[in-house]
N, C-alpha and C. Protein backbone atom coordinates (compact mmCIF):
# COMPACT_ATOMS: atom_id res chain seq x y z
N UNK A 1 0.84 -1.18 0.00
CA UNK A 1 0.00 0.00 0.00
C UNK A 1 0.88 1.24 0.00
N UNK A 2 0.54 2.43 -1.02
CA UNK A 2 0.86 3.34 -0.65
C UNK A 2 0.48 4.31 0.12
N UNK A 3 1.36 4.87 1.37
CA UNK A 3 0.92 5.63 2.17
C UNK A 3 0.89 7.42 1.88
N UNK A 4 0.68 7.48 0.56
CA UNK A 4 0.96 8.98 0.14
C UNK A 4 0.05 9.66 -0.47
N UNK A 5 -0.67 10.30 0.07
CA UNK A 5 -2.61 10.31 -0.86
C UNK A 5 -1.63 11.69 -1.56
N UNK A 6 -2.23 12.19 -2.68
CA UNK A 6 -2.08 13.14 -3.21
C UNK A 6 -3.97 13.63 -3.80
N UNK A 7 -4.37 14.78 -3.14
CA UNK A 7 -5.54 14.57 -3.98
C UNK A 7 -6.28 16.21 -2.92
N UNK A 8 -7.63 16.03 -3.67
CA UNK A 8 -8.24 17.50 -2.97
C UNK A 8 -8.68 17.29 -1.47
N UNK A 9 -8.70 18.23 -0.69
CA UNK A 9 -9.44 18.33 0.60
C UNK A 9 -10.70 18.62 0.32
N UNK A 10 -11.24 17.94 1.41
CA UNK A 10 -12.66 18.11 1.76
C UNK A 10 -12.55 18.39 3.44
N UNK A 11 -12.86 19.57 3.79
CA UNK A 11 -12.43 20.08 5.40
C UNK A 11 -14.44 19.70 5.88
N UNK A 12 -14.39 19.38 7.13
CA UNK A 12 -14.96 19.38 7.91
C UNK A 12 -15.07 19.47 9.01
N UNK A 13 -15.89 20.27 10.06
CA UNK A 13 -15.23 20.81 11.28
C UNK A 13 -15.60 19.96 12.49
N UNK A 14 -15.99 20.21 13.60
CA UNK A 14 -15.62 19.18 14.70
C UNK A 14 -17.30 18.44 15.18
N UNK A 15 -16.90 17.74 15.81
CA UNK A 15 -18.36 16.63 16.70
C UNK A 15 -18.97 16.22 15.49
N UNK A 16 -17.96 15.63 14.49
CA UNK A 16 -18.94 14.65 13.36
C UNK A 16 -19.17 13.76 14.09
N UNK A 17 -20.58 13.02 14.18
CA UNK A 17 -20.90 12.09 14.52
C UNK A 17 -20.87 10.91 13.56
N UNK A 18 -20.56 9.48 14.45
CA UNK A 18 -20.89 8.31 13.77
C UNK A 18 -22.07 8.11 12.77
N UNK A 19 -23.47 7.86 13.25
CA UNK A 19 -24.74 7.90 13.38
C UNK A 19 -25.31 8.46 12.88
N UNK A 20 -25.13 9.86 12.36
CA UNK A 20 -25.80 10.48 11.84
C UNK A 20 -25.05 11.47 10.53
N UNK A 21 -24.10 11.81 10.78
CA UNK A 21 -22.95 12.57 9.93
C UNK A 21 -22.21 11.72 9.17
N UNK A 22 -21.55 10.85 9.91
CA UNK A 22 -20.69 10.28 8.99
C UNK A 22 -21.66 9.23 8.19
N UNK A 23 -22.68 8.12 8.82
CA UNK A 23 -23.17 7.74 8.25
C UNK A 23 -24.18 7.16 8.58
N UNK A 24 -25.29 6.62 8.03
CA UNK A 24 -26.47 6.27 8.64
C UNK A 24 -26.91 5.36 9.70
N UNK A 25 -26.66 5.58 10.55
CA UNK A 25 -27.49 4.83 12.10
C UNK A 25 -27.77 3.02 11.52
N UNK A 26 -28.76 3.53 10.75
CA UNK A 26 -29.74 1.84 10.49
C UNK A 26 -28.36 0.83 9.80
N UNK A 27 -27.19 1.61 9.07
CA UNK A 27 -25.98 0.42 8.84
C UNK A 27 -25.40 -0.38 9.99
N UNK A 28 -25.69 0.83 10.77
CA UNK A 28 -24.97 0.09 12.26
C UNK A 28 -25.80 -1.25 12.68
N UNK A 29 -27.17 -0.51 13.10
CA UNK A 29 -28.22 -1.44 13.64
C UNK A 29 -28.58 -2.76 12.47
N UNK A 30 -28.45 -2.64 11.36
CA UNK A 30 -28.59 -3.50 10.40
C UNK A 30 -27.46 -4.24 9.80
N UNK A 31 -25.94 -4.02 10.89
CA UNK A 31 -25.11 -4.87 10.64
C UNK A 31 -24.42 -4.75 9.14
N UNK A 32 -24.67 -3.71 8.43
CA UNK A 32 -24.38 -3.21 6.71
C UNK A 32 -23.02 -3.56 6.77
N UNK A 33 -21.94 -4.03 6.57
CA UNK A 33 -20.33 -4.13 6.16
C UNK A 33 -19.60 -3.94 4.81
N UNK A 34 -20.43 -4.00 3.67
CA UNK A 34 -20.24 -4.27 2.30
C UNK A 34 -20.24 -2.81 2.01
N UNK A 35 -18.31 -2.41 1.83
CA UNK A 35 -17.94 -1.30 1.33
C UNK A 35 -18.61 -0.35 0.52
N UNK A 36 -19.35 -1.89 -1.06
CA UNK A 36 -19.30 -1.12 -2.61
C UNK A 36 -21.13 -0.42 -2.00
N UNK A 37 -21.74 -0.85 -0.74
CA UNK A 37 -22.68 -0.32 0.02
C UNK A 37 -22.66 0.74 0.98
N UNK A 38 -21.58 0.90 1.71
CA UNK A 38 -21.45 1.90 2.61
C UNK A 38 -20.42 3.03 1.73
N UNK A 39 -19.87 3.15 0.99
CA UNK A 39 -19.08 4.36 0.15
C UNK A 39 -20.37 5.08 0.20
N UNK A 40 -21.18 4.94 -0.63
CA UNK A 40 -22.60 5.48 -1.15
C UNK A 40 -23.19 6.50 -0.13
N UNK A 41 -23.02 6.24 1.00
CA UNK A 41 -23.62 7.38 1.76
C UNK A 41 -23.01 7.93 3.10
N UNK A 42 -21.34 7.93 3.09
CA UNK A 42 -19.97 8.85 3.63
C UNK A 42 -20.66 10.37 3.70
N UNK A 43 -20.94 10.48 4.82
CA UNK A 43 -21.42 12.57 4.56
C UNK A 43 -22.61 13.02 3.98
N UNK A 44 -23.32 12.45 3.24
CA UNK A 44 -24.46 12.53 3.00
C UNK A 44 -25.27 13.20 3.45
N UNK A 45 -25.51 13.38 4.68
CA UNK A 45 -26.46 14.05 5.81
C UNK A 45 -25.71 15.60 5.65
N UNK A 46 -24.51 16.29 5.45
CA UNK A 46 -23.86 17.15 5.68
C UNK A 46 -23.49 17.66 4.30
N UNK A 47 -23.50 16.70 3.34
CA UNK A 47 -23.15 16.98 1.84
C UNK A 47 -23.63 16.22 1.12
N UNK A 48 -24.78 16.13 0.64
CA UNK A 48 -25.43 14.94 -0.27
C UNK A 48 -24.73 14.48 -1.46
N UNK A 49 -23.83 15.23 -2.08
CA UNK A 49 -22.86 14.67 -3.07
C UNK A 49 -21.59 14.17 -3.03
N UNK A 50 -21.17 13.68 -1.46
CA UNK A 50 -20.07 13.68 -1.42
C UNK A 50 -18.99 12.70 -1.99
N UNK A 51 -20.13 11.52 -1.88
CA UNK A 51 -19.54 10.19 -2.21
C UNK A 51 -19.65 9.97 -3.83
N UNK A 52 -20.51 10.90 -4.50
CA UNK A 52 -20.28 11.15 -6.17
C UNK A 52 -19.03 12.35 -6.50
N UNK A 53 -18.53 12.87 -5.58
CA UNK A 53 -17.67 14.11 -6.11
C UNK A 53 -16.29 14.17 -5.40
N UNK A 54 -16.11 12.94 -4.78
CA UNK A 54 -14.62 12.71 -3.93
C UNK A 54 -13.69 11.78 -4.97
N UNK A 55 -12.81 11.39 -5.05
CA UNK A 55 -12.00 10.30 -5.76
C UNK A 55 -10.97 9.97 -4.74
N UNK A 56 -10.84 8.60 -5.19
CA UNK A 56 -9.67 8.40 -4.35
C UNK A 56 -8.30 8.89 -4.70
N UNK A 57 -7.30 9.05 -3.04
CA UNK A 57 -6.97 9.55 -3.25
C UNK A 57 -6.76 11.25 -2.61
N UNK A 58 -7.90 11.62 -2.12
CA UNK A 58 -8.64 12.93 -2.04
C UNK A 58 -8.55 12.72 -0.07
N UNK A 59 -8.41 14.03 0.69
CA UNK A 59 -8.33 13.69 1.97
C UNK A 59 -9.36 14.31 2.65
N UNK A 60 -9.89 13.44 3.38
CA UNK A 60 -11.11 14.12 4.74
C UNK A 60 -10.20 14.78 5.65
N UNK A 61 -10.40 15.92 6.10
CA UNK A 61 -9.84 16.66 7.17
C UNK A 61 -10.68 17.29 7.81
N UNK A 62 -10.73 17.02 9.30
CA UNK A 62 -11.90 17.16 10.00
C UNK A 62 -11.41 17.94 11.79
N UNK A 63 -11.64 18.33 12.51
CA UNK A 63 -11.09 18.92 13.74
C UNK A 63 -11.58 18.16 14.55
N UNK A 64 -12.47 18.69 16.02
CA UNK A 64 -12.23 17.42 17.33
C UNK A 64 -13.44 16.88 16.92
N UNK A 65 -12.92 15.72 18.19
CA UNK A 65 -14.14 14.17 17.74
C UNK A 65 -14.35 14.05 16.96
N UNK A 66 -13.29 13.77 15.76
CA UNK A 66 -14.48 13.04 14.47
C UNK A 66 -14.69 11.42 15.13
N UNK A 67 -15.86 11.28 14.33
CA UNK A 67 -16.81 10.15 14.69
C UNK A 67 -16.79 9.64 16.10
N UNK A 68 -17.48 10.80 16.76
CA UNK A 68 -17.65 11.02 18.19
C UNK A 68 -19.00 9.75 17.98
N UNK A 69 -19.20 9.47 18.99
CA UNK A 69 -20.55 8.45 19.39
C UNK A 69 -20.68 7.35 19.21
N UNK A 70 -21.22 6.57 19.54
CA UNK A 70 -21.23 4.93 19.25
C UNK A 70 -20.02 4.36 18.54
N UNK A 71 -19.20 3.86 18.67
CA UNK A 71 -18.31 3.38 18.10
C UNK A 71 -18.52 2.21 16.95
N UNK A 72 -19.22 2.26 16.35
CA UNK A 72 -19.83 1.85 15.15
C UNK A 72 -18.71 1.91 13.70
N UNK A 73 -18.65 0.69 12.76
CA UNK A 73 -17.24 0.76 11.91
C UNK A 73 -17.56 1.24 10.73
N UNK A 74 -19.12 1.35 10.20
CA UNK A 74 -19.95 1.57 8.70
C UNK A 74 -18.60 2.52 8.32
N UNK A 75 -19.59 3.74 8.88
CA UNK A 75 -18.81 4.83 8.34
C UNK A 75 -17.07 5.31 8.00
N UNK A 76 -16.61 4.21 8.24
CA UNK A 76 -15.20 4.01 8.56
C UNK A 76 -14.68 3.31 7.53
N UNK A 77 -15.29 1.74 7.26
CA UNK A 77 -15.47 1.30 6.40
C UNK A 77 -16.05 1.95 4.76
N UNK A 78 -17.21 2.64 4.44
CA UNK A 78 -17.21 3.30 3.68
C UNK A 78 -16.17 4.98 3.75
N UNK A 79 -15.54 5.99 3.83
CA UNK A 79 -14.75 6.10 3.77
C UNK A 79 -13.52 5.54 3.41
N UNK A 80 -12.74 4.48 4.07
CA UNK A 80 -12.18 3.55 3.25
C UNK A 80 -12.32 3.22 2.11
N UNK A 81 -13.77 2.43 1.59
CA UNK A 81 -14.21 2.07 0.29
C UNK A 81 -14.18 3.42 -0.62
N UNK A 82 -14.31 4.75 -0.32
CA UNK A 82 -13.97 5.56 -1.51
C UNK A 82 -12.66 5.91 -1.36
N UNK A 83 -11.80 5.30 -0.89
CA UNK A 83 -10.41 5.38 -1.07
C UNK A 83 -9.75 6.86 -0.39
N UNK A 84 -10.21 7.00 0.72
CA UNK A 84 -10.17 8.86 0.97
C UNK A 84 -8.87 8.32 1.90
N UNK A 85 -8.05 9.03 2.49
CA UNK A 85 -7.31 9.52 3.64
C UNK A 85 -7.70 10.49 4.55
N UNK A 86 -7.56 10.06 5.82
CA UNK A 86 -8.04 11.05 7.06
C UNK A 86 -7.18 11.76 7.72
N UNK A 87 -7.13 12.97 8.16
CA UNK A 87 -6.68 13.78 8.58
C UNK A 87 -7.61 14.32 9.99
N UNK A 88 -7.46 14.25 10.84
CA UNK A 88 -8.36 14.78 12.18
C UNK A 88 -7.46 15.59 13.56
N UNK A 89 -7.89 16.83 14.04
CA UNK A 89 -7.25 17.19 14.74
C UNK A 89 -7.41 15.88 16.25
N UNK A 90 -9.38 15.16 16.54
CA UNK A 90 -8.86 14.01 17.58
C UNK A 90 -10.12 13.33 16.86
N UNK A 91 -9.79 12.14 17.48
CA UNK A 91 -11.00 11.10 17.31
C UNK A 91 -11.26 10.01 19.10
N UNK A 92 -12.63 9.80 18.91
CA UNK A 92 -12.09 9.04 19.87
C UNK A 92 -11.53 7.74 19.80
N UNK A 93 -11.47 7.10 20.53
CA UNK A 93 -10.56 5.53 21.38
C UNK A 93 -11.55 4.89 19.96
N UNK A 94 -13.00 4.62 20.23
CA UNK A 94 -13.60 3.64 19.09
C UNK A 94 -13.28 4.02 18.12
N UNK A 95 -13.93 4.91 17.68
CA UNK A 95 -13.68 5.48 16.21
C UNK A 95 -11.85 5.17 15.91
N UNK A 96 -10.70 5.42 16.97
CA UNK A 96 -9.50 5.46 16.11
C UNK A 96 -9.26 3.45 16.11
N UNK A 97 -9.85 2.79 16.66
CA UNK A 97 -9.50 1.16 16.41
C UNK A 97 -10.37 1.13 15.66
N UNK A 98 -11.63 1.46 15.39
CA UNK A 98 -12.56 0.85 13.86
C UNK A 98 -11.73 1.56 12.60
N UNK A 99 -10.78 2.69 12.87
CA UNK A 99 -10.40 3.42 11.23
C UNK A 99 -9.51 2.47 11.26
N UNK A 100 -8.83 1.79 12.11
CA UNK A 100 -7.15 0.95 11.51
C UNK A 100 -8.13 -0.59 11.66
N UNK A 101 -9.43 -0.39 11.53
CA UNK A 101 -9.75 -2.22 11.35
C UNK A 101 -10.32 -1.81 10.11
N UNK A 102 -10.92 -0.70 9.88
CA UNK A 102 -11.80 -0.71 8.36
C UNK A 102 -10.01 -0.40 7.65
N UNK A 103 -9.16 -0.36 7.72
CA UNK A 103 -7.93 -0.77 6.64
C UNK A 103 -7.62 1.29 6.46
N UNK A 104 -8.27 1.91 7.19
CA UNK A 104 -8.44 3.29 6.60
C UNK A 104 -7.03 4.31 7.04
N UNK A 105 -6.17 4.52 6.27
CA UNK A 105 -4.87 5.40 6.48
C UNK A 105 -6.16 7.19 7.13
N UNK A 106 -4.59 6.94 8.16
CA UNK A 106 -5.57 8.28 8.66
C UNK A 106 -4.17 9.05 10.12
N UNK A 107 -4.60 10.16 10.28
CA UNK A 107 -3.46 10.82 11.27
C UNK A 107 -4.59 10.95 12.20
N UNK A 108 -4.57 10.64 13.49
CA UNK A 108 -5.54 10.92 14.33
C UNK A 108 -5.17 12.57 15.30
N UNK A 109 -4.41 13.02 15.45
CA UNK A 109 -3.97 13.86 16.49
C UNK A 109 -3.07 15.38 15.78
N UNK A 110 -3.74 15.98 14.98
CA UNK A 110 -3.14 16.97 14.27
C UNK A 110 -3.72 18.43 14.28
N UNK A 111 -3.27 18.60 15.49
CA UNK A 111 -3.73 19.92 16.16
C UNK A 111 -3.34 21.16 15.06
N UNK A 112 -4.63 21.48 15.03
CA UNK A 112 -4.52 22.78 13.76
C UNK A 112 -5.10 22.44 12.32
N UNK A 113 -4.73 21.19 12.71
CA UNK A 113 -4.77 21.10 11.02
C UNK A 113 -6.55 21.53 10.38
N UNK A 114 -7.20 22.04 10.84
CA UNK A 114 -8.44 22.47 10.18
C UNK A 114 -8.02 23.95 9.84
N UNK A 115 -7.48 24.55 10.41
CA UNK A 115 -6.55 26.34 9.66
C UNK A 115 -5.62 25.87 8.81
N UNK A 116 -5.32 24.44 8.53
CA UNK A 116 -4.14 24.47 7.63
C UNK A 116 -4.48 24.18 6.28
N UNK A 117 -5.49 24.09 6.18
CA UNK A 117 -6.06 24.05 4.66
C UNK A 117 -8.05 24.64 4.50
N UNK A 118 -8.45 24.34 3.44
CA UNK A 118 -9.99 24.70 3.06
C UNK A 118 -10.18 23.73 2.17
N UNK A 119 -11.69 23.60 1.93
CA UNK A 119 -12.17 22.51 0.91
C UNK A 119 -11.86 22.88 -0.22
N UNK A 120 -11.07 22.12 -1.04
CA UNK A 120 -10.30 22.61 -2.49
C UNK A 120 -9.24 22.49 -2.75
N UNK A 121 -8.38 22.91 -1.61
CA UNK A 121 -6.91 22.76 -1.90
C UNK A 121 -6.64 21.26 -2.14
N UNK A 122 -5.62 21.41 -3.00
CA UNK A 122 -4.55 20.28 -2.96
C UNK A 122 -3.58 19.70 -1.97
N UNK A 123 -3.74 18.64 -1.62
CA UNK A 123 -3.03 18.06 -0.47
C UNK A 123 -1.92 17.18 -1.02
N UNK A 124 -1.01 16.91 -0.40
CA UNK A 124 -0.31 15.63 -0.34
C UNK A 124 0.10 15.40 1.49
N UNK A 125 -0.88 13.68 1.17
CA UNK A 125 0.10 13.44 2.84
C UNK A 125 0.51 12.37 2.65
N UNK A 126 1.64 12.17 3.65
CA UNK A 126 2.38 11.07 4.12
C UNK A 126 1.67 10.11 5.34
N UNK A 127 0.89 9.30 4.98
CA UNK A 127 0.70 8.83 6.62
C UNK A 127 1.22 8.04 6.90
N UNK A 128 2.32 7.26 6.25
CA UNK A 128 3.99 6.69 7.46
C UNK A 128 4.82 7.60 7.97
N UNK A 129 4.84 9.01 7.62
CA UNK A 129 6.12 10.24 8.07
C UNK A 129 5.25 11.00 8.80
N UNK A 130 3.48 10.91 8.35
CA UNK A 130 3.08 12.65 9.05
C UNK A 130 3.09 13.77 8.42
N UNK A 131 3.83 13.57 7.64
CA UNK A 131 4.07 14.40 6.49
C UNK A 131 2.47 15.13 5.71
N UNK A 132 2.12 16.58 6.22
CA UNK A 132 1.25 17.51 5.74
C UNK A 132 1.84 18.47 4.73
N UNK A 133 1.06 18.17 3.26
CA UNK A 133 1.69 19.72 2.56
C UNK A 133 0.34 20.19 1.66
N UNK A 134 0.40 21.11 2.18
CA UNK A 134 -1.04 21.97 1.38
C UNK A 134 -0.20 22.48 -0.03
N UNK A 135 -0.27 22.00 -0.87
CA UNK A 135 0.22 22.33 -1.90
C UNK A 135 -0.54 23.75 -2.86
N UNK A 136 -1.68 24.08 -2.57
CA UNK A 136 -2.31 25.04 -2.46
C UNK A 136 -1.73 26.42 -1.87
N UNK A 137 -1.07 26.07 -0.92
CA UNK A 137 -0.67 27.28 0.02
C UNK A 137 0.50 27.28 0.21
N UNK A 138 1.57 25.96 -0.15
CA UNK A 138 2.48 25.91 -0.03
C UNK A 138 3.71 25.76 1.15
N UNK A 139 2.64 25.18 2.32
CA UNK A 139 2.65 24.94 3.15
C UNK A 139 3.43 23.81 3.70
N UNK A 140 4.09 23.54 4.28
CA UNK A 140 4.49 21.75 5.10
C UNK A 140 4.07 21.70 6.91
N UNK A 141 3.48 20.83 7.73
CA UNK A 141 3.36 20.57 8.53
C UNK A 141 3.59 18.79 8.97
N UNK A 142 3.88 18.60 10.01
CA UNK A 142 4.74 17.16 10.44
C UNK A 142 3.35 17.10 11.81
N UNK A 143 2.83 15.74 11.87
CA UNK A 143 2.37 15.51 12.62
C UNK A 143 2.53 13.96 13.11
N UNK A 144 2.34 13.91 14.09
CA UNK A 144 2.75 12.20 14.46
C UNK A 144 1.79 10.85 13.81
N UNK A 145 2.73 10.14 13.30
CA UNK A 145 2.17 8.99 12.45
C UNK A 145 1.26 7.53 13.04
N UNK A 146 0.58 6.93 12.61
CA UNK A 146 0.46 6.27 13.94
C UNK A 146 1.85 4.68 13.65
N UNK A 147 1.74 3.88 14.72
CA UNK A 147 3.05 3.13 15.31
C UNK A 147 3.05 2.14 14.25
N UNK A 148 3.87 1.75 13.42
CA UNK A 148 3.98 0.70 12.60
C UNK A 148 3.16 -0.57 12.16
N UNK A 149 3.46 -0.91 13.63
CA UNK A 149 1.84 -2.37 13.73
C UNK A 149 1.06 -1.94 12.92
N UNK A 150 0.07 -0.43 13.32
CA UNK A 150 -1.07 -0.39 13.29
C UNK A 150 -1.29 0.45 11.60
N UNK A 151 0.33 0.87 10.97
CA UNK A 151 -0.05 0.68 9.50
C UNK A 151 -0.07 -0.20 9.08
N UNK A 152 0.66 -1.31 9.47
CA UNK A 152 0.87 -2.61 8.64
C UNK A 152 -0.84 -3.40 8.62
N UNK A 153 -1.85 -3.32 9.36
CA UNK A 153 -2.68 -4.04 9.83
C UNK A 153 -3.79 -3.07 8.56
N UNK A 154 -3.30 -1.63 8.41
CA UNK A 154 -4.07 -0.83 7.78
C UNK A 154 -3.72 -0.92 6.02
N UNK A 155 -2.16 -1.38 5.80
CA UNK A 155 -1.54 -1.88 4.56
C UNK A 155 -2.36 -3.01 3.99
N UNK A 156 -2.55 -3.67 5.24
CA UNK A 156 -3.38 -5.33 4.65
C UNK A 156 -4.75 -4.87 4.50
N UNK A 157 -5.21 -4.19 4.63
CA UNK A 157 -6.45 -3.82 4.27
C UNK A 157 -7.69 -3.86 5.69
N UNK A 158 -7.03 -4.35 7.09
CA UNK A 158 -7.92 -4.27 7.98
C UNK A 158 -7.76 -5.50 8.71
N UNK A 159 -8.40 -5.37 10.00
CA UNK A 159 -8.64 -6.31 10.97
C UNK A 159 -8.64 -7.78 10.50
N UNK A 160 -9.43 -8.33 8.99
CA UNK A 160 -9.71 -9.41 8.45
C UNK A 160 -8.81 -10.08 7.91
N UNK A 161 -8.39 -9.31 7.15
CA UNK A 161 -6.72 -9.57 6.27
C UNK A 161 -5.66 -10.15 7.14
N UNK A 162 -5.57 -9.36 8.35
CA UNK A 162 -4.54 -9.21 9.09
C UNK A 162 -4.33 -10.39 9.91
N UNK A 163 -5.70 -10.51 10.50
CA UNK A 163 -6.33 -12.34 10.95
C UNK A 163 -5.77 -12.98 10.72
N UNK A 164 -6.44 -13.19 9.09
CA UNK A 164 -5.96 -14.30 8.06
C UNK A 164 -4.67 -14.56 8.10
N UNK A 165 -3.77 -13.25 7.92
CA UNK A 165 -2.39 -13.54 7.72
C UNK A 165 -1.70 -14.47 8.88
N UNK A 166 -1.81 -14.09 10.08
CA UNK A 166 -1.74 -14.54 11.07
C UNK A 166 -2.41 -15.65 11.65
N UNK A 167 -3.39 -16.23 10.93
CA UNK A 167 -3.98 -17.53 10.88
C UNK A 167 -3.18 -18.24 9.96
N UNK A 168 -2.62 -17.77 8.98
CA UNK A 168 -1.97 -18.46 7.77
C UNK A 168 -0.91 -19.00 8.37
N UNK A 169 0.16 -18.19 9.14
CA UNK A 169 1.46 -18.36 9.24
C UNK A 169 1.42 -18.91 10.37
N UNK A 170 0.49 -18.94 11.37
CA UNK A 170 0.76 -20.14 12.36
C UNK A 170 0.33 -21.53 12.40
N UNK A 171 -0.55 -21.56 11.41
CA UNK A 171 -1.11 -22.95 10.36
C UNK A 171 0.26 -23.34 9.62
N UNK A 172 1.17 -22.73 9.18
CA UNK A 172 2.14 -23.00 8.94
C UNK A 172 3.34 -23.38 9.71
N UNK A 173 3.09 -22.64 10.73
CA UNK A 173 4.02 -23.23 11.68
C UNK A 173 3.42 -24.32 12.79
N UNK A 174 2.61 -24.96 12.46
CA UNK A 174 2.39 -26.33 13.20
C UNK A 174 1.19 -26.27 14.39
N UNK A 175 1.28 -24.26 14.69
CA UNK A 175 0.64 -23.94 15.81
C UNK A 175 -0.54 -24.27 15.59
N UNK A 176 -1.35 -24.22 14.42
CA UNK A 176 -3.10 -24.65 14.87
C UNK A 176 -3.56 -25.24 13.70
N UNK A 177 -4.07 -26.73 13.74
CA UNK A 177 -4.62 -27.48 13.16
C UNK A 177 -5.21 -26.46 11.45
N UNK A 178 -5.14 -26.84 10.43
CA UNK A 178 -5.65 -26.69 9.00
C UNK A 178 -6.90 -27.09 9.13
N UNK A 179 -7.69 -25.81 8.51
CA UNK A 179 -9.37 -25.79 8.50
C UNK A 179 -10.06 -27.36 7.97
């Protein structure tokens, strides 16, 4: 995986909720998981076009609590599925273990970063270095990356992948009986 989005911002400001902002409640309660299903309605409630006018590639940048409330993975998962990168000044505890299980590259702790750009600019980030550059403004900012493990788990694409892998290789090493 590459960890280097190059693509437009989409800024959004703070107490996005799970549930209702990021994405619809009834995915949660209805157990929804199927990406090419949850992309479709990322922001919706806040921008009805968002998930037709983002590409991957392109970065969410958002200020405190994003996906404050229920710790629910939909919205995390779709995000992911349109291929976006996250940028957040905080998130909480759920929300930051469902973004590195939905496979989703993201900086959780980047104080400021909602003054450091607007919806439009051109971004490039690094999320193995931290590495912020508003290429728009011409800008560079360094923010802390998250710890290796938890890209590698986000490289494989998520919690499932990562399993597997680790089901694979100790099936290989003798440790647990072949399905």
């Amino acid at each position: 995986m590459d960890f280097v989005y190059q693509g437009r911002c989409w800024k959004f400001g703070d107490a996005i909720s799970v549930d209702a902002d990021l994405t619809k409640k009834e995915f949660a309660t209805s157990r929804e998981l199927r990406p090419d299903i949850l992309r479709e309605h990322v922001m919706v409630t806040i921008d009805p076009d968002f998930p037709k006018n983002v590409k991957p590639g392109d970065i969410l940048v958002a200020g405190r609590r994003f996906a404050q409330g229920n710790p629910h993975i939909q919205g995390l998962i779709g995000v992911a599925a349109l291929g976006l990168g996250l940028v957040v000044e905080s998130i909480p505890r759920g929300s930051y273990r469902n973004a590195v299980n939905a496979g989703l590259p993201f900086l959780p702790h980047c104080e400021g970063v909602t003054a450091a750009c607007e919806t439009g600019d051109e971004l490039r980030v690094d999320f193995a270095t931290g590495r912020f550059e508003n290429l728009t403004r011409g800008t560079v900012h360094t923010y802390a990356p998250l710890p290796d493990m938890l890209r590698e788990t986000i490289a494989l694409g998520g919690w499932k992948p990562m399993v597997m892998k680790r089901l694979a290789a100790m099936r290989q090493a003798g440790e647990v009986p072949a399905a």
